[in-house]
Protein backbone atom coordinates (compact mmCIF):
# COMPACT_ATOMS: atom_id res chain seq x y z
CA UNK A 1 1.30 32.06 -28.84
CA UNK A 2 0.82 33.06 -32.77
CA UNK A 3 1.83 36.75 -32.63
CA UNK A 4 5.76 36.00 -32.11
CA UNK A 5 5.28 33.23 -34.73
CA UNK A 6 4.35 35.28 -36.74
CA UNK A 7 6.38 38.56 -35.89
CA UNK A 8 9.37 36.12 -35.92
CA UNK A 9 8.85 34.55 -39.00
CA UNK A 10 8.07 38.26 -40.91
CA UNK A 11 11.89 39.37 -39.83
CA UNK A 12 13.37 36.31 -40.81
CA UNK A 13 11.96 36.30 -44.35
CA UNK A 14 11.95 40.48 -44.51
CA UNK A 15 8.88 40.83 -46.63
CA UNK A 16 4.93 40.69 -45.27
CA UNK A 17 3.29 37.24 -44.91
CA UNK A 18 -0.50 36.83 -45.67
CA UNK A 19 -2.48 35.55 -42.36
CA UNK A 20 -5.64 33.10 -42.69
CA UNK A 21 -6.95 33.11 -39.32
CA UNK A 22 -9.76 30.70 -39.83
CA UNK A 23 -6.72 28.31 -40.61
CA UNK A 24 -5.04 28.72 -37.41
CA UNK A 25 -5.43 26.51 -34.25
CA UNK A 26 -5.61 28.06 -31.34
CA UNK A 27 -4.43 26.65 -28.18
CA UNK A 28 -5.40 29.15 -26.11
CA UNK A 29 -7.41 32.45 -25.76
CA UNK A 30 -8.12 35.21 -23.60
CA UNK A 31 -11.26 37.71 -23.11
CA UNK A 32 -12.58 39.99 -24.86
CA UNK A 33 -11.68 42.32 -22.50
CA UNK A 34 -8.53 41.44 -21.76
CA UNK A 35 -7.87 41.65 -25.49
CA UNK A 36 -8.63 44.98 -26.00
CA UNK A 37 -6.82 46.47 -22.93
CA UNK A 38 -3.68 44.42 -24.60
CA UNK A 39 -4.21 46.75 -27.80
CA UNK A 40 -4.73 49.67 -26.31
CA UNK A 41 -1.45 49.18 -24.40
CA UNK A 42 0.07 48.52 -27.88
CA UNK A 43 -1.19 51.27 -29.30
CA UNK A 44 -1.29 54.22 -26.51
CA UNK A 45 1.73 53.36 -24.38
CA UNK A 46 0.86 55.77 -21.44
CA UNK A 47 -1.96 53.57 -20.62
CA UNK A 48 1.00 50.68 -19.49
CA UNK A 49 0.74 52.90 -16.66
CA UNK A 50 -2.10 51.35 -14.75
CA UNK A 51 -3.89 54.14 -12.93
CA UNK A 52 -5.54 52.58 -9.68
CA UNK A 53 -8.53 54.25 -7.57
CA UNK A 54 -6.96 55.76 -4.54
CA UNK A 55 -7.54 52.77 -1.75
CA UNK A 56 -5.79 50.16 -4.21
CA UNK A 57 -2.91 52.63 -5.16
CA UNK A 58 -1.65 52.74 -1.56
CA UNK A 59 -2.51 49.48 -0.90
CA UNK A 60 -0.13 48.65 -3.92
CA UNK A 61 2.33 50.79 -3.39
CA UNK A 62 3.08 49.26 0.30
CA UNK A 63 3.18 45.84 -1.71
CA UNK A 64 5.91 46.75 -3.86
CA UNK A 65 7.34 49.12 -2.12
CA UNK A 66 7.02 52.46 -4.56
CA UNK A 67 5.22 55.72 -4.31
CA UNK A 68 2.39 56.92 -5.42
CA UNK A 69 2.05 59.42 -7.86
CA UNK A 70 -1.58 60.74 -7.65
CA UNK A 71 -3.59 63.62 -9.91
CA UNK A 72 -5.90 64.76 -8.04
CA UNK A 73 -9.00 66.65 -10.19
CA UNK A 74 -11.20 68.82 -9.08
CA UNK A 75 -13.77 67.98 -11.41
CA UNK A 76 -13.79 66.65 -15.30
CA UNK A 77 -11.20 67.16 -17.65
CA UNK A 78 -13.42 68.39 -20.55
CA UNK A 79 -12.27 72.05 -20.43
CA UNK A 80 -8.33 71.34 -20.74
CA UNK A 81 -6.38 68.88 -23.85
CA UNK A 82 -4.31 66.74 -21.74
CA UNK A 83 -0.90 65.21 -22.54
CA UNK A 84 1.91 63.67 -20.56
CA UNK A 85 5.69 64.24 -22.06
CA UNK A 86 9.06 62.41 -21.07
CA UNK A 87 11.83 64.81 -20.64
CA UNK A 88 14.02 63.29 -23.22
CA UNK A 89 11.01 64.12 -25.70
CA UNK A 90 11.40 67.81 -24.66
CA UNK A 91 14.94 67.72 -25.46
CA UNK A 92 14.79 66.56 -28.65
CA UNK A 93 12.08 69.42 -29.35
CA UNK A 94 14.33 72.20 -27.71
CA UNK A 95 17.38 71.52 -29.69
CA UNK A 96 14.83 71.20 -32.80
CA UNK A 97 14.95 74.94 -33.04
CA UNK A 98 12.79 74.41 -36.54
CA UNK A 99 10.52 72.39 -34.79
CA UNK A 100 7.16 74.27 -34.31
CA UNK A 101 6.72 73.27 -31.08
CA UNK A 102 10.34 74.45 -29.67
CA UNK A 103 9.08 77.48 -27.74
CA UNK A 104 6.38 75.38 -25.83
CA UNK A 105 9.27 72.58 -25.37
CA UNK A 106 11.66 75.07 -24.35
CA UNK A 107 9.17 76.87 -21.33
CA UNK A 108 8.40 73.50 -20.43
CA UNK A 109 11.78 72.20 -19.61
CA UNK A 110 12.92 75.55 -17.92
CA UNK A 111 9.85 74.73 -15.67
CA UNK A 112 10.63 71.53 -14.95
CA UNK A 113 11.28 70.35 -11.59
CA UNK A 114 13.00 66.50 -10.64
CA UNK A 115 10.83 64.34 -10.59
CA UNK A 116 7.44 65.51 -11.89
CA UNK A 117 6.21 68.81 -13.19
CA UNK A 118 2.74 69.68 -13.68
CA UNK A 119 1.89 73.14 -16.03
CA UNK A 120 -1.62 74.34 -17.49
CA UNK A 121 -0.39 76.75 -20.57
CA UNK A 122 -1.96 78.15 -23.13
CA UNK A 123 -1.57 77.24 -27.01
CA UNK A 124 0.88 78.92 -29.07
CA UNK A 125 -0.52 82.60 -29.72
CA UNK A 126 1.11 83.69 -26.48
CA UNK A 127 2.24 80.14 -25.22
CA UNK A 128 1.97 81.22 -21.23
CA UNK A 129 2.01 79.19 -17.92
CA UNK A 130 -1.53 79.69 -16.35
CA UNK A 131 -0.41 76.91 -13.73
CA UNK A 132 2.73 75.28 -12.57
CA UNK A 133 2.76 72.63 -9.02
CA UNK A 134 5.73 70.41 -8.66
């Protein structure tokens, strides 16, 4: 596989290395497809979370033995900015008390309920739960 070759070989020497790709020989490939769920993986790391239609999320969950965590929508998302947070971002935001999003981090975390927390609220001019379900 090239990328650790090359990731590898950029931290040994500590400066940037100049690629060719019409120079390299590939021994192997994958689709098209394939390739571009890889990036966006890479680059938006909530989508390692692999969200399954409903049949194949129970049937998975049996397989390996987990639960399923399921958002259920009453219709499409377009009226709402969606976002997903990890509580140990929301710390880091509530003892930021410079950080402009502290209040919003703050109402969030006194919200929160073990294991999952799920809050509609409105933007910052009032920055008020319309919503909260655990």
């Amino acid at each position: 596989m090239v990328q650790p070759l090359i990731e590898g070989e950029l931290r040994r020497k500590g400066k940037d290395i100049e690629v060719e790709f019409d120079q390299i020989e590939w021994s192997d490939s994958i689709t098209e497809p394939s390739a571009a769920s890889q990036l966006e993986k890479l680059f938006f790391p909530f989508k390692q979370v692999d969200y399954l239609p409903f049949n194949e999320a129970f049937d998975r969950a049996k397989t390996e033995k987990k639960l399923v965590h399921q958002v259920l929508l009453w219709g499409a998302l377009d009226d709402f900015i969606s976002t997903w947070s990890l509580v140990k971002d929301l710390e880091l935001l509530v003892a930021d008390k410079e950080s402009a999003l502290h209040t919003e981090a703050k109402l969030s975390m006194e919200a929160y309920k073990f294991p999952v927390q799920m809050m509609v609220l409105r933007p910052k001019w009032d920055c008020d739960f319309i919503a909260k379900r655990q």
